[in-house]
Protein backbone atom coordinates (compact mmCIF):
# COMPACT_ATOMS: atom_id res chain seq x y z
CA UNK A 1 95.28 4.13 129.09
CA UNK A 2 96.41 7.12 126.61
CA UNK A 3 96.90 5.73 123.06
CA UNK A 4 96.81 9.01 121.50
CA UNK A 5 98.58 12.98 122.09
CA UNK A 6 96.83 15.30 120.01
CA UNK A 7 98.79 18.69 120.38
CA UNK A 8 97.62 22.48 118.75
CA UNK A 9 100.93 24.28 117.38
CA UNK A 10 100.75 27.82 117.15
CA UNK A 11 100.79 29.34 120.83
CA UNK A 12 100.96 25.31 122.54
CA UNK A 13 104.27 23.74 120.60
CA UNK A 14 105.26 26.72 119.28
CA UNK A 15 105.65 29.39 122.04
CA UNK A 16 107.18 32.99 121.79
CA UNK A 17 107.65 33.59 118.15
CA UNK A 18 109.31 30.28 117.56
CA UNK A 19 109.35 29.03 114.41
CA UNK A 20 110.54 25.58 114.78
CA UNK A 21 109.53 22.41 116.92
CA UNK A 22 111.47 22.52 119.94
CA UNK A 23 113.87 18.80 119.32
CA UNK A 24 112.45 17.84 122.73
CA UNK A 25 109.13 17.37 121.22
CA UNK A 26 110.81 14.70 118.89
CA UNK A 27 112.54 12.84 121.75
CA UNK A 28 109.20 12.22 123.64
CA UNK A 29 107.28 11.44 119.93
CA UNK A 30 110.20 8.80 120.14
CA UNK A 31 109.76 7.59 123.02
CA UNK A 32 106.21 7.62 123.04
CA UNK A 33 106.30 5.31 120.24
CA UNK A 34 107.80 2.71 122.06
CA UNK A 35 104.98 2.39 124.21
CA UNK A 36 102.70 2.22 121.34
CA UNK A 37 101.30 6.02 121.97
CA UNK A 38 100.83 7.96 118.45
CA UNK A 39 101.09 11.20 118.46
CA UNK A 40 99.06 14.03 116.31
CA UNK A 41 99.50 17.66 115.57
CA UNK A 42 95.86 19.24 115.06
CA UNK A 43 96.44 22.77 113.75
CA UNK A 44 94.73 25.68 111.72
CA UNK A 45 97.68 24.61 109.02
CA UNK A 46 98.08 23.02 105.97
CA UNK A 47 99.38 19.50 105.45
CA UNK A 48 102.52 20.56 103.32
CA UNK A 49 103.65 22.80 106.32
CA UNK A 50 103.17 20.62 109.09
CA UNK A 51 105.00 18.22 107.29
CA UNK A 52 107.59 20.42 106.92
CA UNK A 53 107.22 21.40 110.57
CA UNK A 54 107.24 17.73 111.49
CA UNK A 55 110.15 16.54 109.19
CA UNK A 56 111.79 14.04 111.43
CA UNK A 57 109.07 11.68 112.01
CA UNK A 58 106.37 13.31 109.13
CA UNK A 59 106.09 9.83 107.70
CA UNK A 60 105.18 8.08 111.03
CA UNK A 61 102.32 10.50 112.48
CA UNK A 62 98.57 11.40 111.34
CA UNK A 63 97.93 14.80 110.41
CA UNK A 64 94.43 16.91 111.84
CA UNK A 65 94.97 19.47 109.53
CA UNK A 66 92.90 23.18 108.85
CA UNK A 67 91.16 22.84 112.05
CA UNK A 68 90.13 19.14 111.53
CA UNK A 69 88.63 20.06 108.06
CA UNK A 70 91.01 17.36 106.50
CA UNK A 71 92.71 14.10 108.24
CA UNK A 72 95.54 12.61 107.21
CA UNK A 73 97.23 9.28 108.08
CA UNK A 74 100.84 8.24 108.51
CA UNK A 75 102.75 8.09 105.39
CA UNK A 76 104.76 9.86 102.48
CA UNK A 77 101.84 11.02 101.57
CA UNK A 78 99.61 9.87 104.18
CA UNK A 79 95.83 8.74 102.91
CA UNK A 80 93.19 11.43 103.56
CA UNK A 81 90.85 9.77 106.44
CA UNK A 82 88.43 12.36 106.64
CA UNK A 83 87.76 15.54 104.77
CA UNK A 84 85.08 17.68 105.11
CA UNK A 85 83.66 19.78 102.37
CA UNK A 86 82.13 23.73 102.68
CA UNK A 87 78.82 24.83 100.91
CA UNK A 88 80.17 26.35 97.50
CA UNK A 89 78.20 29.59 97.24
CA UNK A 90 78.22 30.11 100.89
CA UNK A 91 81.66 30.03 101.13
CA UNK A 92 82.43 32.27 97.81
CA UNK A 93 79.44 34.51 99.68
CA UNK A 94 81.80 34.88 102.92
CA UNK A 95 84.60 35.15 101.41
CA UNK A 96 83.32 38.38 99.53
CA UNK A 97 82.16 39.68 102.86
CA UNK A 98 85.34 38.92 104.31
CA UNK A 99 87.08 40.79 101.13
CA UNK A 100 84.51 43.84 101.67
CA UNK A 101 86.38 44.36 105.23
CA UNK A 102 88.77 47.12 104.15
CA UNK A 103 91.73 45.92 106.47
CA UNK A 104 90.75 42.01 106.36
CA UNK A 105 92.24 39.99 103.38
CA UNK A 106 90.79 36.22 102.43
CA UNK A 107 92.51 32.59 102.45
CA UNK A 108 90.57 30.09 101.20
CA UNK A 109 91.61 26.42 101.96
CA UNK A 110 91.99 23.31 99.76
CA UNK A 111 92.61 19.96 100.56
CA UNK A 112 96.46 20.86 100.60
CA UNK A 113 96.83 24.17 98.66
CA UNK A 114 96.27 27.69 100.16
CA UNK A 115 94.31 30.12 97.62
CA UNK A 116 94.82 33.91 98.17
CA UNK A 117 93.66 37.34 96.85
CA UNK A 118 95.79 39.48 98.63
CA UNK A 119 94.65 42.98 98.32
CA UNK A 120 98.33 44.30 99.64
CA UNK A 121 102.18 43.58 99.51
CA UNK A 122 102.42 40.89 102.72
CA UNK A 123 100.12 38.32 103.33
CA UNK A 124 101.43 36.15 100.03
CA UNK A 125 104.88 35.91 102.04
CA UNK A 126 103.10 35.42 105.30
CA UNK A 127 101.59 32.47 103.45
CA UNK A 128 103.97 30.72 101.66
CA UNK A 129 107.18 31.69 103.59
CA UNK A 130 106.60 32.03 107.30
CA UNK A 131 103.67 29.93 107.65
CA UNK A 132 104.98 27.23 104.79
CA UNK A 133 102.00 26.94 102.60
CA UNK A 134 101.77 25.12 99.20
CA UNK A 135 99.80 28.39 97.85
CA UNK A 136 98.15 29.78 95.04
CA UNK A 137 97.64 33.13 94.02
CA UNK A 138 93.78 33.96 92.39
CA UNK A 139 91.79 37.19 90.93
CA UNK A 140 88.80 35.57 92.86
CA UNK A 141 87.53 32.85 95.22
CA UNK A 142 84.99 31.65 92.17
CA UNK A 143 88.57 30.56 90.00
CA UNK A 144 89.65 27.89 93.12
CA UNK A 145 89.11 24.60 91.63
CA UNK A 146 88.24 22.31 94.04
CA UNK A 147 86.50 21.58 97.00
CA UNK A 148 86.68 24.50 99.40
CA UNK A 149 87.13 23.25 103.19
CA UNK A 150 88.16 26.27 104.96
CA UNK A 151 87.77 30.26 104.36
CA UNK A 152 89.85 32.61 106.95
CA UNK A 153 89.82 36.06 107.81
CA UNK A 154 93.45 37.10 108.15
CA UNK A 155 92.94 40.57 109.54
CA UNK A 156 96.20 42.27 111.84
CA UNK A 157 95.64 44.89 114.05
CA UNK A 158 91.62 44.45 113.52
CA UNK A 159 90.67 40.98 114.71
CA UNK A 160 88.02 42.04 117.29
CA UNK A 161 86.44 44.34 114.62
CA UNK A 162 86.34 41.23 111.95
CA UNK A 163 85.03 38.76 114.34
CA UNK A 164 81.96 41.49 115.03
CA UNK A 165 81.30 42.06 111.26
CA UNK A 166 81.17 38.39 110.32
CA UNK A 167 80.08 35.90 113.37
CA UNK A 168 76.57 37.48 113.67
CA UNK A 169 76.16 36.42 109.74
CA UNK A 170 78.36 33.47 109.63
CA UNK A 171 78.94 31.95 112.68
CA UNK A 172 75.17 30.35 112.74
CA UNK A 173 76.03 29.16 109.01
CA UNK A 174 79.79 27.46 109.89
CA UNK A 175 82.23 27.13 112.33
CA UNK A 176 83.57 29.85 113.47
CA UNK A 177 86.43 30.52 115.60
CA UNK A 178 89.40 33.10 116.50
CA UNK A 179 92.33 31.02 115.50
CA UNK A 180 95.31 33.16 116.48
CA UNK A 181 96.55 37.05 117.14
CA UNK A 182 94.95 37.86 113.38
CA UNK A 183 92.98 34.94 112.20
CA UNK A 184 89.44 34.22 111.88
CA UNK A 185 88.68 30.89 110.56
CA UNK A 186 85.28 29.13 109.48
CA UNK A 187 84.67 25.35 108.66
CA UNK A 188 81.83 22.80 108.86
CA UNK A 189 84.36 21.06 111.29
CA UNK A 190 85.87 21.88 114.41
CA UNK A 191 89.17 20.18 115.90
CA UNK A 192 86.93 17.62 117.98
CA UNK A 193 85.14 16.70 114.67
CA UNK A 194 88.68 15.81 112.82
CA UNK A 195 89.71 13.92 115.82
CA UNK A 196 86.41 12.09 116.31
CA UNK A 197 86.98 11.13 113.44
CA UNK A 198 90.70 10.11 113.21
CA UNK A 199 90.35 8.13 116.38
CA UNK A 200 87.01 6.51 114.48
CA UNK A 201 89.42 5.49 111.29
CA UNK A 202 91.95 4.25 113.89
CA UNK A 203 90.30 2.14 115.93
CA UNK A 204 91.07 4.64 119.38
CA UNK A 205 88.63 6.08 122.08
CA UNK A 206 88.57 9.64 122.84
CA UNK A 207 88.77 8.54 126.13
CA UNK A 208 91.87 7.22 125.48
CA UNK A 209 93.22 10.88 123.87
CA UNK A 210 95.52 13.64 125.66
CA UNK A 211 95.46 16.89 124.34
CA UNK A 212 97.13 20.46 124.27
CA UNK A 213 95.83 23.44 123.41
CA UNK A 214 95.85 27.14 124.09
CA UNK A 215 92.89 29.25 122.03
CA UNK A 216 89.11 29.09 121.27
CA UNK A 217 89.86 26.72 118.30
CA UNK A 218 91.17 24.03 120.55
CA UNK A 219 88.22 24.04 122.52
CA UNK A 220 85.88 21.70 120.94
CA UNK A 221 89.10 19.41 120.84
CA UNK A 222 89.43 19.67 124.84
CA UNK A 223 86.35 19.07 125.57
CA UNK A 224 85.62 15.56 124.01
CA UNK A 225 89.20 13.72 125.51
CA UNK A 226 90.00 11.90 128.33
CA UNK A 227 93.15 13.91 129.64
CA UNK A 228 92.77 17.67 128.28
CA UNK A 229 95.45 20.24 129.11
CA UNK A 230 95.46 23.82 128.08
CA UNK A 231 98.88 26.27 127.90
CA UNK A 232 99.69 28.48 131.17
CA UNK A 233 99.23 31.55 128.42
CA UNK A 234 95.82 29.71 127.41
CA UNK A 235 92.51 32.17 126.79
CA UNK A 236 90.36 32.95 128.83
CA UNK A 237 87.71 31.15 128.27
CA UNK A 238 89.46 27.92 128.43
CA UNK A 239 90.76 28.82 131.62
CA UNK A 240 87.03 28.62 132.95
CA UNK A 241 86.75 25.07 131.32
CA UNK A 242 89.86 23.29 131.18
CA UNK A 243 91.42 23.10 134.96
CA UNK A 244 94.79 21.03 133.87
CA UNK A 245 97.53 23.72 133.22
CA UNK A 246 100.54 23.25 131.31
CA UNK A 247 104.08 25.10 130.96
CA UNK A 248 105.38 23.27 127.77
CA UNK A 249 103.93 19.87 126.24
CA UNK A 250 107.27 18.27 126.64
CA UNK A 251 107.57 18.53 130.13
CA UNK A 252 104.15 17.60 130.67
CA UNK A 253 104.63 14.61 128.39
CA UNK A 254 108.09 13.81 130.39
CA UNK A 255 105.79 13.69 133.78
CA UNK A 256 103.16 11.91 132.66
CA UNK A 257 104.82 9.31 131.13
CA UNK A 258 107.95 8.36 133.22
CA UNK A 259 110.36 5.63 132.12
């Protein structure tokens, strides 16, 4: 029995260029909650803009937030479940290799604040208006003043030639994973760690878990549930793991769970 839909946004929900959750996605959270079946976005992103992605039924659903780096539950806030913390000076130490990369610029993560350095006009209004961040604006990663759970790469037009200069280094030292068309990310968690974990706070097997996803960070998310499904557009290596296929959640929900 499914008790839990754990869906990726970017490139799964939101297909292309859309900027907004499709209002079919909110009928079938809806109606899955009349059957008792919660449902949980598990993206790259930061709380405040899921949230703000989520706005209709924000209050009712947990949150697997900066790859599954921090957890939150249902509520206005929701409690923080699960959080897991980065190395200090091995984070500030990738995140000057990261700034050393003359076309790469650095986003380190909070709990729920995005800290940036941006070394040219454009990635502060990626940031904070497309993308919906609560965010901060630093000289250096030394000045962020808390706990550091995420440090990303965000690196257009280049991302093949960032994930060669930093993944021999850093990917035996954190997680590291291609998280979009110009995003490199790098936790101690993974998506499947945040929803172990979620589905530990709320009492649910991961057997009992269908998911959606479409990129390498989804992956480790895919792999641990009971009903996986990956995007028609999903890469390639997925493709070789995941055999379910999928043309839009909504429909796939609407199948799987007929009234």
């Amino acid at each position: 029995m499914i008790r839990l839909i754990a869906s990726d946004i970017d490139g799964t929900l939101l297909q292309n260029g859309a900027t907004e959750i499709p209002e079919e996605i909110f009928q079938e959270i809806r109606r899955l909650a009349e059957r008792g079946i919660l449902f949980c976005p598990a993206s790259g992103r930061q709380y405040s803009s899921l949230r703000r992605l989520f706005a209709p039924a924000a209050d009712r659903l947990p949150f697997l937030c900066e790859n599954g780096a921090v957890v939150f539950g249902p509520g206005s806030p929701g409690p923080v479940l699960a959080k897991t913390v980065m190395d200090r000076p091995r984070a500030e130490a990738l995140c000057r290799d990261i700034a050393a990369l003359p076309e790469a610029e650095v986003l380190v993560s909070g709990e729920n604040t995005s800290y940036i350095f941006p070394k040219r006009p454009g990635m502060l209004e990626l940031v904070r208006d497309f993308v919906g961040n609560r965010t901060v604006t630093l000289a250096s990663p030394d000045q962020v003043p808390e706990d550091i759970v995420k440090v990303s790469a965000w690196c257009p037009g280049c991302l093949e030639e960032t994930w060669q200069a930093l993944s021999p280094r850093w990917g035996g030292v954190f997680r590291a994973a291609i998280a979009g068309e110009a995003w490199v990310d790098f936790t101690l968690a993974d998506k499947g760690t945040g929803l172990t974990r979620l589905c530990a706070a709320l009492g649910i097997g991961l057997e009992e878990v269908m998911a959606f996803g479409d990129n390498y960070n989804d992956l480790p998310m895919l792999e641990r549930v009971g009903r996986p499904y990956i995007m028609e557009t999903a890469a390639p290596e997925l493709r070789e793991k995941i055999p379910n296929r999928c043309r839009t959640v909504a429909e796939t929900l609407r199948a799987a769970f007929l009234d």
